[in-house]
PDB file of N, CA and C in Angstrom:
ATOM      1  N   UNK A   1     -10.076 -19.759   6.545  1.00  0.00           N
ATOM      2  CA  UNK A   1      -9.846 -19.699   7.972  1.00  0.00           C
ATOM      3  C   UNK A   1      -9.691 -18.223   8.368  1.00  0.00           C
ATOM      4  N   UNK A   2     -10.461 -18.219   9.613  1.00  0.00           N
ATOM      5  CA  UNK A   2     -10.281 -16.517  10.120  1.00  0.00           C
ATOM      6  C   UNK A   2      -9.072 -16.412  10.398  1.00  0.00           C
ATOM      7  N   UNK A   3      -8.333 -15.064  10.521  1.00  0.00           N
ATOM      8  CA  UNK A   3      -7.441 -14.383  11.421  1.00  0.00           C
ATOM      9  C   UNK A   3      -7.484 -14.974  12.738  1.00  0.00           C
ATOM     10  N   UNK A   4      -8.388 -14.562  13.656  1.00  0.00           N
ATOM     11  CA  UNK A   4      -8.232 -15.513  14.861  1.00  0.00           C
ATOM     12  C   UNK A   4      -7.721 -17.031  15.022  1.00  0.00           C
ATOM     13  N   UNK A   5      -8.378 -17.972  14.050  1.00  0.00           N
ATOM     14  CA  UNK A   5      -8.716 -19.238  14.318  1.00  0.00           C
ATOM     15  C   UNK A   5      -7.311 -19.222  14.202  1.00  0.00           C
ATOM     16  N   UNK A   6      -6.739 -18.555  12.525  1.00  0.00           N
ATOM     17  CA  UNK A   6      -5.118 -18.739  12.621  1.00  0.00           C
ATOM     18  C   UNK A   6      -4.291 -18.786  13.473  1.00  0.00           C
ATOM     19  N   UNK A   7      -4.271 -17.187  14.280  1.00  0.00           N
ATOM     20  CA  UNK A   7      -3.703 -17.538  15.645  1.00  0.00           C
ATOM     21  C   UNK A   7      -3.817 -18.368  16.479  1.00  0.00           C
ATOM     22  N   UNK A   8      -5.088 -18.876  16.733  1.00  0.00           N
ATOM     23  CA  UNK A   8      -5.150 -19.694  17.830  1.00  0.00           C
ATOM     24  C   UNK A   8      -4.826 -21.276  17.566  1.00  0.00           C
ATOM     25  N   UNK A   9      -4.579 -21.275  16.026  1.00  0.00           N
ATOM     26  CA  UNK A   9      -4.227 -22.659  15.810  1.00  0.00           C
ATOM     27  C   UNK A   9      -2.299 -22.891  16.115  1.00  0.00           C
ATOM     28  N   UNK A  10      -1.863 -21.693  15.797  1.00  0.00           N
ATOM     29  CA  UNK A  10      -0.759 -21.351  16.211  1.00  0.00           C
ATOM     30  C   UNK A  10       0.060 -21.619  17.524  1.00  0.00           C
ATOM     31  N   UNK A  11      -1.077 -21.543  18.123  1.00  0.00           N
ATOM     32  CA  UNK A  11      -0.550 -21.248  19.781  1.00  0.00           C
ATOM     33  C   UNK A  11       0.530 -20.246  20.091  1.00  0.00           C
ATOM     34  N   UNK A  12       1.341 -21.426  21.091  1.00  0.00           N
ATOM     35  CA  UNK A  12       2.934 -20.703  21.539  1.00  0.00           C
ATOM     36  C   UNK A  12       3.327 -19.783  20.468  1.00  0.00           C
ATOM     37  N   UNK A  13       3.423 -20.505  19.027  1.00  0.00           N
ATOM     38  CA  UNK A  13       4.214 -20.015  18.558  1.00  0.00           C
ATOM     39  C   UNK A  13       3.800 -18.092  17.844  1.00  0.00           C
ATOM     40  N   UNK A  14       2.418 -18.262  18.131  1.00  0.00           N
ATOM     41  CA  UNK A  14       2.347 -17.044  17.658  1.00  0.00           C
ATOM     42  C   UNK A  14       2.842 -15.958  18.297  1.00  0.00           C
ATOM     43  N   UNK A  15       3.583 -14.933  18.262  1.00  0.00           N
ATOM     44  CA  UNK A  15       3.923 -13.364  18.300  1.00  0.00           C
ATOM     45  C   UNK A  15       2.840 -12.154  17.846  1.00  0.00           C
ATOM     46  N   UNK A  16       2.204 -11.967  19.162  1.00  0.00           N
ATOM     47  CA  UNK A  16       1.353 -10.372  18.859  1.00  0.00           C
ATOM     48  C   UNK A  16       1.842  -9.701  18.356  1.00  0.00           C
ATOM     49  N   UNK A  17       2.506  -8.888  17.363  1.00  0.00           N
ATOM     50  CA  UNK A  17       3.425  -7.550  16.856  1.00  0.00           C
ATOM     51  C   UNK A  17       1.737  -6.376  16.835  1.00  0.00           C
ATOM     52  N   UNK A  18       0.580  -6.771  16.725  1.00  0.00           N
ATOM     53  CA  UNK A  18      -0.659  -5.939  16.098  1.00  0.00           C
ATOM     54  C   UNK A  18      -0.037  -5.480  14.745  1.00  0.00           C
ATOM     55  N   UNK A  19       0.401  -6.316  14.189  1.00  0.00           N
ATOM     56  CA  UNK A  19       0.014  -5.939  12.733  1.00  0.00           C
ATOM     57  C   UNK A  19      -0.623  -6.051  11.806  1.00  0.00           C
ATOM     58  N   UNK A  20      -1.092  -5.452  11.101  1.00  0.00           N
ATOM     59  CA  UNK A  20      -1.812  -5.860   9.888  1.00  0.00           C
ATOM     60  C   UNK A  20      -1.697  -7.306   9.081  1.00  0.00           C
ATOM     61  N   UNK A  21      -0.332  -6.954   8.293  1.00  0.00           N
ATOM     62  CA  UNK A  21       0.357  -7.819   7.650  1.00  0.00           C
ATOM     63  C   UNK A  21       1.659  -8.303   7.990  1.00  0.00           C
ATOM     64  N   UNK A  22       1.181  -9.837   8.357  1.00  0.00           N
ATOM     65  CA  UNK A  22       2.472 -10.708   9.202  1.00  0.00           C
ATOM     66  C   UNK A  22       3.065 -11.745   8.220  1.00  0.00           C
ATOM     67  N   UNK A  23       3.990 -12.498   9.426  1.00  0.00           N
ATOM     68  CA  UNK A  23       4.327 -13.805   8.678  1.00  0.00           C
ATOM     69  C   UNK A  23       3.070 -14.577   9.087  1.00  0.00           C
ATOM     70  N   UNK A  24       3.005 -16.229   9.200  1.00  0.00           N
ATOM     71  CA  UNK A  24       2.222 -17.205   9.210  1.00  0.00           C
ATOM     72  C   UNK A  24       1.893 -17.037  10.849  1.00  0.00           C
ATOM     73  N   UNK A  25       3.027 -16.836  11.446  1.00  0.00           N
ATOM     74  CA  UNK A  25       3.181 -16.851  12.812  1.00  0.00           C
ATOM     75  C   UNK A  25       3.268 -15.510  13.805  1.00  0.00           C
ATOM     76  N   UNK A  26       2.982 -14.553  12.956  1.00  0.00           N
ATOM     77  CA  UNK A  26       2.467 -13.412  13.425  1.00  0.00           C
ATOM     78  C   UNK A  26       4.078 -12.482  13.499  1.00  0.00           C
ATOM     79  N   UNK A  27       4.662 -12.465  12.849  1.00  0.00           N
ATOM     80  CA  UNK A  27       6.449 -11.421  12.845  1.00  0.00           C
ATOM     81  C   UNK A  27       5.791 -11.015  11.942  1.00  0.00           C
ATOM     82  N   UNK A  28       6.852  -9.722  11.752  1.00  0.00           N
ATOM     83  CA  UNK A  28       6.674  -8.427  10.536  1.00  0.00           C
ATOM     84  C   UNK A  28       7.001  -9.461   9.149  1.00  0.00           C
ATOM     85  N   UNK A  29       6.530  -9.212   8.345  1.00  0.00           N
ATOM     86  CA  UNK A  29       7.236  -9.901   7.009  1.00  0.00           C
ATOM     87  C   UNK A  29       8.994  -9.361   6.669  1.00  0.00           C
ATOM     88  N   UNK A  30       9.243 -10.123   5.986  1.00  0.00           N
ATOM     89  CA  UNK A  30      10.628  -9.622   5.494  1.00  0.00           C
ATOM     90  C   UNK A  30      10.274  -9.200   4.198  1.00  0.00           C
ATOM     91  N   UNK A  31      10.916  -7.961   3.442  1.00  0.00           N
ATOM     92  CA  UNK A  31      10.771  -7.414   2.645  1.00  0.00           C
ATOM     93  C   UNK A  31      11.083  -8.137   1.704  1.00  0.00           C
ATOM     94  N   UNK A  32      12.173  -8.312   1.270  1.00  0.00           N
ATOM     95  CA  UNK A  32      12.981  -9.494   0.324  1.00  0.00           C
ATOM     96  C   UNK A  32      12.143 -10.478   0.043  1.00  0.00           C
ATOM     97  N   UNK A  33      11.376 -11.280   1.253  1.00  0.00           N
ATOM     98  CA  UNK A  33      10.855 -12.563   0.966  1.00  0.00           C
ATOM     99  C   UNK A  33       9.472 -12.003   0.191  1.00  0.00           C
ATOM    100  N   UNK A  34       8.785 -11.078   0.617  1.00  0.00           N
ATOM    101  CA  UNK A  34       7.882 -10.690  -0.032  1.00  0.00           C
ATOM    102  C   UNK A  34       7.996  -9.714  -1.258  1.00  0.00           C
ATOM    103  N   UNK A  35       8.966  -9.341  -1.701  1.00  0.00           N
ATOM    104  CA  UNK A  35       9.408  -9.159  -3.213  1.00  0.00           C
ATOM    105  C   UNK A  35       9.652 -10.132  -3.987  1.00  0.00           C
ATOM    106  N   UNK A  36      10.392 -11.012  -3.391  1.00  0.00           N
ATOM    107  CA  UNK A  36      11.080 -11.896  -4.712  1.00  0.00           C
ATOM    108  C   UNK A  36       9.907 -13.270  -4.576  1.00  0.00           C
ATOM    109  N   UNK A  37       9.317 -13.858  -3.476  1.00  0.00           N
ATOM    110  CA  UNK A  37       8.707 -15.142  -3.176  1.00  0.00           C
ATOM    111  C   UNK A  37       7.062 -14.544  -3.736  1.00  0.00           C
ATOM    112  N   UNK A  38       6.793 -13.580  -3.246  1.00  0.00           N
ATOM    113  CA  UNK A  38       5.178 -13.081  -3.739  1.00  0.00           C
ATOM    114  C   UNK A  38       5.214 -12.347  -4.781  1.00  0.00           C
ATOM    115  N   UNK A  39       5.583 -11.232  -4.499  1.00  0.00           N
ATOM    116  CA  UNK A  39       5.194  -9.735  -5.377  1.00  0.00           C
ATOM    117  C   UNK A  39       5.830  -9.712  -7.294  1.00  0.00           C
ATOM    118  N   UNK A  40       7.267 -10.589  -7.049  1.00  0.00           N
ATOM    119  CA  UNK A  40       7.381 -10.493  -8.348  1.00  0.00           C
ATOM    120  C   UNK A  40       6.997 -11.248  -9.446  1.00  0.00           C
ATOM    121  N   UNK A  41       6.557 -12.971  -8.561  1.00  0.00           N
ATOM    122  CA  UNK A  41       6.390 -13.586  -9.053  1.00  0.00           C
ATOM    123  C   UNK A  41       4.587 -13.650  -9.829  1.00  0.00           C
ATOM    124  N   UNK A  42       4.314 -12.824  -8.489  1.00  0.00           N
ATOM    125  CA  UNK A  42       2.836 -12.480  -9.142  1.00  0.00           C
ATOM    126  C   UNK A  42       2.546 -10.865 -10.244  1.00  0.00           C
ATOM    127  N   UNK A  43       3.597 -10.231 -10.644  1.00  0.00           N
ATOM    128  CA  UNK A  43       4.239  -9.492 -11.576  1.00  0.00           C
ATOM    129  C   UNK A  43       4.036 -10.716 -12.793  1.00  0.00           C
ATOM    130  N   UNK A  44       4.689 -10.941 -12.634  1.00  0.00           N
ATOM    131  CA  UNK A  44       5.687 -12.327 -13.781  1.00  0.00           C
ATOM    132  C   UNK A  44       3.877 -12.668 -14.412  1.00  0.00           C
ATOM    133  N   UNK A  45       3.123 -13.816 -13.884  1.00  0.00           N
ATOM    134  CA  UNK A  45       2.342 -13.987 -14.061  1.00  0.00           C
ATOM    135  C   UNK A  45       1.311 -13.335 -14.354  1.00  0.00           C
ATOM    136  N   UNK A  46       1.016 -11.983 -13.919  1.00  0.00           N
ATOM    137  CA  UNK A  46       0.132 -11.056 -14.722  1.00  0.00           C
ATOM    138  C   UNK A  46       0.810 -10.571 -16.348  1.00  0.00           C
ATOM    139  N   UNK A  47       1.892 -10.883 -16.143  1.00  0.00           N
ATOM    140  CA  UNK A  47       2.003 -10.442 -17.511  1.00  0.00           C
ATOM    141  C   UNK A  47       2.543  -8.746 -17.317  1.00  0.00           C
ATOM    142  N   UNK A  48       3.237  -8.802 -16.144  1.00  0.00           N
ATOM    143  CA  UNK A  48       3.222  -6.978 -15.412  1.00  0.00           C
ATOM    144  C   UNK A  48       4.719  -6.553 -15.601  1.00  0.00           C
ATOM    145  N   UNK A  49       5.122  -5.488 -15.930  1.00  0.00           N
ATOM    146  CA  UNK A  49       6.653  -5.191 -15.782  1.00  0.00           C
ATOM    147  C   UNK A  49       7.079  -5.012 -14.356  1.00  0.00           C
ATOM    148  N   UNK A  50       8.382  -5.072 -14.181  1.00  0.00           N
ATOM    149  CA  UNK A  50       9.316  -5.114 -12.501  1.00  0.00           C
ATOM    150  C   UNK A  50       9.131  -3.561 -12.150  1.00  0.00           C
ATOM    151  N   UNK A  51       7.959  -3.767 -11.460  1.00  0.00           N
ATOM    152  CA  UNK A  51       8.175  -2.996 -10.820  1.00  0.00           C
ATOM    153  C   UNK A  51       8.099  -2.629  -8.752  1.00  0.00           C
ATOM    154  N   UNK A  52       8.395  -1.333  -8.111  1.00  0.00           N
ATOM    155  CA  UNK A  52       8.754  -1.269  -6.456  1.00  0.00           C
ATOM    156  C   UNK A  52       7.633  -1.639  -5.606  1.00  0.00           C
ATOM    157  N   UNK A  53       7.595  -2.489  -4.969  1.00  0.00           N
ATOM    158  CA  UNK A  53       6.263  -2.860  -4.268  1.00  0.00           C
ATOM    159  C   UNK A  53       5.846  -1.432  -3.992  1.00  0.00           C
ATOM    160  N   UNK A  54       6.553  -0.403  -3.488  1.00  0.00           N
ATOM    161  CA  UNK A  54       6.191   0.733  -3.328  1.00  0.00           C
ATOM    162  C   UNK A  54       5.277   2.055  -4.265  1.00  0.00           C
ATOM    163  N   UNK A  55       5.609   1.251  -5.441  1.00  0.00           N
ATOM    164  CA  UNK A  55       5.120   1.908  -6.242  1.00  0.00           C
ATOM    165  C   UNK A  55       3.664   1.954  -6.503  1.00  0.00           C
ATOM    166  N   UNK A  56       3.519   0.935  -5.972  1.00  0.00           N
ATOM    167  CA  UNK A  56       1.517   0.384  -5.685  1.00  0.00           C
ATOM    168  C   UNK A  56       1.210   1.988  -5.044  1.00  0.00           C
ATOM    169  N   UNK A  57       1.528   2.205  -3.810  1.00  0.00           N
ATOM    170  CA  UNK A  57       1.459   3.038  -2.996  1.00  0.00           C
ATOM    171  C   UNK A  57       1.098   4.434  -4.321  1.00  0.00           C
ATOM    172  N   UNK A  58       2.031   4.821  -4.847  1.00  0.00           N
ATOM    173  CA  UNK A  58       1.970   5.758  -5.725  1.00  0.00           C
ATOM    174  C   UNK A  58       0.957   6.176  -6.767  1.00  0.00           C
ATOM    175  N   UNK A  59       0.472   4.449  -7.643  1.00  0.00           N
ATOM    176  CA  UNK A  59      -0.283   4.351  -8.389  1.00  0.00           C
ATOM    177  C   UNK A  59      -1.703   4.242  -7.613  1.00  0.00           C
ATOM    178  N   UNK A  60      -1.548   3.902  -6.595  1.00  0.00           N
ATOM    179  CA  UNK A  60      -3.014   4.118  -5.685  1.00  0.00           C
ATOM    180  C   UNK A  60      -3.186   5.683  -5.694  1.00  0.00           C
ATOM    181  N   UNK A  61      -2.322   6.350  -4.989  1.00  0.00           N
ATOM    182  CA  UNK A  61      -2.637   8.058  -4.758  1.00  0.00           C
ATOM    183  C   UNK A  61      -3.020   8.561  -6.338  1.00  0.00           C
ATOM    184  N   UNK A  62      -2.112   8.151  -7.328  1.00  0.00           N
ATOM    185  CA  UNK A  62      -2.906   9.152  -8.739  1.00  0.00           C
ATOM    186  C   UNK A  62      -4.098   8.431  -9.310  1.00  0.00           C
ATOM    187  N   UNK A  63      -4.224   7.389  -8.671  1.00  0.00           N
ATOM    188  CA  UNK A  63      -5.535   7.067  -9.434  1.00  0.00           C
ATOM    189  C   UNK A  63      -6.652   7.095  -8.483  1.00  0.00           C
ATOM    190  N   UNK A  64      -6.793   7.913  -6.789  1.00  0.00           N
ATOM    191  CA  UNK A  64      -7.351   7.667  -6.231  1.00  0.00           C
ATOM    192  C   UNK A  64      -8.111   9.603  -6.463  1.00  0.00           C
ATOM    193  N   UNK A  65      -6.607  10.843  -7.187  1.00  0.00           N
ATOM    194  CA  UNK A  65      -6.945  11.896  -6.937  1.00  0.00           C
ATOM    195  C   UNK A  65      -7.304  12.071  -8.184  1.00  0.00           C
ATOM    196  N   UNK A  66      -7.051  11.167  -9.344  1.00  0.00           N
ATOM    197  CA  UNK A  66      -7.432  10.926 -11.327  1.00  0.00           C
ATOM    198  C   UNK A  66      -9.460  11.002 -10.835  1.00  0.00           C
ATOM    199  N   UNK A  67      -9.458  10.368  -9.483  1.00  0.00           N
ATOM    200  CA  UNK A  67     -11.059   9.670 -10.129  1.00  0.00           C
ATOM    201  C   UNK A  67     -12.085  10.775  -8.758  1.00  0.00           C
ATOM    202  N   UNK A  68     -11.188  12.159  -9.071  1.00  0.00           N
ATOM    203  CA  UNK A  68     -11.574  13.114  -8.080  1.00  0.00           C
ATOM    204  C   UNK A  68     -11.890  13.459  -7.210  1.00  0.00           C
ATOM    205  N   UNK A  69     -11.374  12.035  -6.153  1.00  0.00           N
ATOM    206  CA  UNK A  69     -11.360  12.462  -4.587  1.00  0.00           C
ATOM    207  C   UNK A  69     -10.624  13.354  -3.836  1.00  0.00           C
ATOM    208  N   UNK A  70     -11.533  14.121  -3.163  1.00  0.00           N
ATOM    209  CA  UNK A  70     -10.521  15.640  -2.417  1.00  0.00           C
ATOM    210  C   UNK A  70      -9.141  14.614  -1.920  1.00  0.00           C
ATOM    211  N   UNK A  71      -8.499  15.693  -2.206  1.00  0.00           N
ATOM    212  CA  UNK A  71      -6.736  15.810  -1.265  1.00  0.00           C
ATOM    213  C   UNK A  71      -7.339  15.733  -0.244  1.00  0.00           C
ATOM    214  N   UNK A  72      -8.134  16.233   0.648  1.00  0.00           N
ATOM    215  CA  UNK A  72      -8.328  16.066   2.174  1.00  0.00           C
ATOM    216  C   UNK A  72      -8.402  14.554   2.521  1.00  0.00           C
ATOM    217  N   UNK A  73      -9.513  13.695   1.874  1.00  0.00           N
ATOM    218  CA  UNK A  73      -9.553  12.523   2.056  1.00  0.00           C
ATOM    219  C   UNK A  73      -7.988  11.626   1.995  1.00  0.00           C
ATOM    220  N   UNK A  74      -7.699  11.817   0.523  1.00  0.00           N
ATOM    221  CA  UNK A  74      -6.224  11.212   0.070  1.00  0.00           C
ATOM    222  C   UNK A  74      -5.223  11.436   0.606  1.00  0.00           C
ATOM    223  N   UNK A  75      -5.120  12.582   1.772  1.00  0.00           N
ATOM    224  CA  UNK A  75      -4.052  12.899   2.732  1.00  0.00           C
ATOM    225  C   UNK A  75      -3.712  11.741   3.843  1.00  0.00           C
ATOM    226  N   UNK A  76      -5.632  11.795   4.300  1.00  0.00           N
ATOM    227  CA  UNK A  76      -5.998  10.960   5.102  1.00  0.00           C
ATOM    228  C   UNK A  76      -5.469   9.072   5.055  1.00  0.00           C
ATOM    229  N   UNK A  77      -6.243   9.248   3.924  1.00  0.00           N
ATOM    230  CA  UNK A  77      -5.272   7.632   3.662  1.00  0.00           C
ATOM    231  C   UNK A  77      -4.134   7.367   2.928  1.00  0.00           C
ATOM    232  N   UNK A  78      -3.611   8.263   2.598  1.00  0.00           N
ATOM    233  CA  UNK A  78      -1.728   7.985   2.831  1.00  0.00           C
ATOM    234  C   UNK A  78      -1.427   8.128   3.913  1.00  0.00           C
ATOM    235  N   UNK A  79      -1.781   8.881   4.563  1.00  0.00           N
ATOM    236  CA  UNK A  79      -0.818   9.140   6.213  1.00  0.00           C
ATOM    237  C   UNK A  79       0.134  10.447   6.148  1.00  0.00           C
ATOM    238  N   UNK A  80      -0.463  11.436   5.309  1.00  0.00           N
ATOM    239  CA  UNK A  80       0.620  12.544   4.884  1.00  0.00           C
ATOM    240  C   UNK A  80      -0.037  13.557   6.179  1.00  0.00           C
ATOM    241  N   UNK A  81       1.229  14.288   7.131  1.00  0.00           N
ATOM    242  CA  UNK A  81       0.521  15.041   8.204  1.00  0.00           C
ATOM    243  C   UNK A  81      -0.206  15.817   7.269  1.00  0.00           C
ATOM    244  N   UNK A  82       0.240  16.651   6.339  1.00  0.00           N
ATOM    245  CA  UNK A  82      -0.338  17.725   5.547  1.00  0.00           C
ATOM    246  C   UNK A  82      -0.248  17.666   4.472  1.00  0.00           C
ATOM    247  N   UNK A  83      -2.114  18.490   4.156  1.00  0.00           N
ATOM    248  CA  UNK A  83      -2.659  18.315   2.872  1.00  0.00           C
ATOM    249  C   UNK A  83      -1.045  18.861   1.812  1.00  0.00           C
ATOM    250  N   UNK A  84      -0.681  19.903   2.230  1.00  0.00           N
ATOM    251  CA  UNK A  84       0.538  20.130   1.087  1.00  0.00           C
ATOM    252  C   UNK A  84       1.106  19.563   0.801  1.00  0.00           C
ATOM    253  N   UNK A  85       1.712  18.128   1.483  1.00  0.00           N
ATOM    254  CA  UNK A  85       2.405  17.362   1.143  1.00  0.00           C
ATOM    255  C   UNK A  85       2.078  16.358  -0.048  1.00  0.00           C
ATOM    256  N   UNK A  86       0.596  15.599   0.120  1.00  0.00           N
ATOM    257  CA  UNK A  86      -0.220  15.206  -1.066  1.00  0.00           C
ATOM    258  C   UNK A  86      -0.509  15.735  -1.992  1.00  0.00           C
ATOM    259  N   UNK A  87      -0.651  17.283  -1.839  1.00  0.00           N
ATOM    260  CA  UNK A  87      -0.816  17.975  -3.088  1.00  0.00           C
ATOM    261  C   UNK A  87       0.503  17.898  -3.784  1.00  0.00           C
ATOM    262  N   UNK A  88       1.564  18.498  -3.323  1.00  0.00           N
ATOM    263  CA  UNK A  88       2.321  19.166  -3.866  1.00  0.00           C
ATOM    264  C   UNK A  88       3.406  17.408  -4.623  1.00  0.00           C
ATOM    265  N   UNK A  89       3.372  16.895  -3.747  1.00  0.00           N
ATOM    266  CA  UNK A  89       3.603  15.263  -4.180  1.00  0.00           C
ATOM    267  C   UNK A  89       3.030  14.802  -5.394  1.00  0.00           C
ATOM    268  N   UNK A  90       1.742  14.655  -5.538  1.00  0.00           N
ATOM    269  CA  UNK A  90       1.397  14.414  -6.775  1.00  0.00           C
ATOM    270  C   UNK A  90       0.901  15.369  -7.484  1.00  0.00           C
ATOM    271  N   UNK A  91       0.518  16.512  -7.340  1.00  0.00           N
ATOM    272  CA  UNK A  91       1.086  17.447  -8.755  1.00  0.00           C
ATOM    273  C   UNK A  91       1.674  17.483  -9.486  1.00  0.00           C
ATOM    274  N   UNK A  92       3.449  17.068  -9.060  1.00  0.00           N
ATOM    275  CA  UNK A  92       4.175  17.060  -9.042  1.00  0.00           C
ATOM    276  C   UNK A  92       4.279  15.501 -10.302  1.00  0.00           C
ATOM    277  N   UNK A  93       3.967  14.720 -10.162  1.00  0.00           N
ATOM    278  CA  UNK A  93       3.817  13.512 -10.853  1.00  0.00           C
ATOM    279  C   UNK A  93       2.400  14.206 -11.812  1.00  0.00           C
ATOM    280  N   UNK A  94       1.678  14.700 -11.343  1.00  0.00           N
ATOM    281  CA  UNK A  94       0.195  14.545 -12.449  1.00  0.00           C
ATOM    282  C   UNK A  94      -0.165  15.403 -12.472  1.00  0.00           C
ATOM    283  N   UNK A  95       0.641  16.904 -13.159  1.00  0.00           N
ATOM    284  CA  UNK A  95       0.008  18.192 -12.771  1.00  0.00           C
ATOM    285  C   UNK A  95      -1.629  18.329 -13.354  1.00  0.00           C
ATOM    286  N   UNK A  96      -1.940  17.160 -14.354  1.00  0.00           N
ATOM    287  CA  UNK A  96      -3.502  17.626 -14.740  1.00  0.00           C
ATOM    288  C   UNK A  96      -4.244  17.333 -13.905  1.00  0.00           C
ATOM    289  N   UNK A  97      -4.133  16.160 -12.951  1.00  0.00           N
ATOM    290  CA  UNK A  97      -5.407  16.336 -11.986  1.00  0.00           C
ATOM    291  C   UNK A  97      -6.019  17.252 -11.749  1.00  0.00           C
ATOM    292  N   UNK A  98      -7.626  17.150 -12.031  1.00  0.00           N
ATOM    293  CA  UNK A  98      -8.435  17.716 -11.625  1.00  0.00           C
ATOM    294  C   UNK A  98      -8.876  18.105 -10.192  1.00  0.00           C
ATOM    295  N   UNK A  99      -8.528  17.227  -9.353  1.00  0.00           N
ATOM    296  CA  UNK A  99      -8.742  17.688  -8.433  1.00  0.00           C
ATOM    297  C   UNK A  99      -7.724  18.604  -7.547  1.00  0.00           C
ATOM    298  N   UNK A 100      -6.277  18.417  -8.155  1.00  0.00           N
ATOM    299  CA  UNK A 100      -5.243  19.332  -7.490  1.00  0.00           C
ATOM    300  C   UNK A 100      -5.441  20.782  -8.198  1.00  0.00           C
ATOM    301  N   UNK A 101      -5.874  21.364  -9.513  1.00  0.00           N
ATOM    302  CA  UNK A 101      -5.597  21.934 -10.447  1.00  0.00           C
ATOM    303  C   UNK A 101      -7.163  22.741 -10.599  1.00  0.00           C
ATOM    304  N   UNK A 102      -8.113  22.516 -10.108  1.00  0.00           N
ATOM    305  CA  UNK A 102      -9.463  23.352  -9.688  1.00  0.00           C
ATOM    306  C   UNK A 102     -10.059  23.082 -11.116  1.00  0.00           C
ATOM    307  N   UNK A 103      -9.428  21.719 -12.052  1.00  0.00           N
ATOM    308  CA  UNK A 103     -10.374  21.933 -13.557  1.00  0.00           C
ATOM    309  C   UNK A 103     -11.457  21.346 -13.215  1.00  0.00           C
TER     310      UNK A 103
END
């Protein structure tokens, strides 16, 4: 089922927030429910250690600047105002990157 149809099967009850990622009925998710009800349990089942939903976030940026996409781009899709901040952020975690490190 599309996104739309969802909503519209919804009706009343749906809430516009424009977010990306909602509840069923269109609210922000709750963090909690989506740690412990989704995220860990699908941990558990991969066979994955506990780890910060946030940490996705992290392992995306070094493996996005590992497979030598400019910092300019990777700034871009983290949301960092400035390139220094991405650089100096994961350097900081991966000083060999190649692409922070000019090898």
């Amino acid at each position: 089922m599309t996104w739309d149809a969802e909503r519209l099967k919804k009706g009343r009850l749906w809430q516009n927030t424009e977010l990306v990622f909602t509840t069923t009925i269109g609210t922000p998710l709750n963090v909690r429910n989506l740690t412990y009800r989704s995220f860990r349990p699908l941990l558990e089942r991969a066979g994955l250690p506990r780890l910060r939903f946030h940490d996705l976030r992290h392992t995306f940026a070094t493996l996005l600047l590992s497979s030598r996409t400019h910092p300019k781009i990777a700034q871009e899709m983290l949301g960092h105002a400035n390139i220094s901040t991405t650089i100096q952020k994961y350097k900081r975690l991966q000083p060999s990157l190649p692409c922070l490190t000019g090898r």
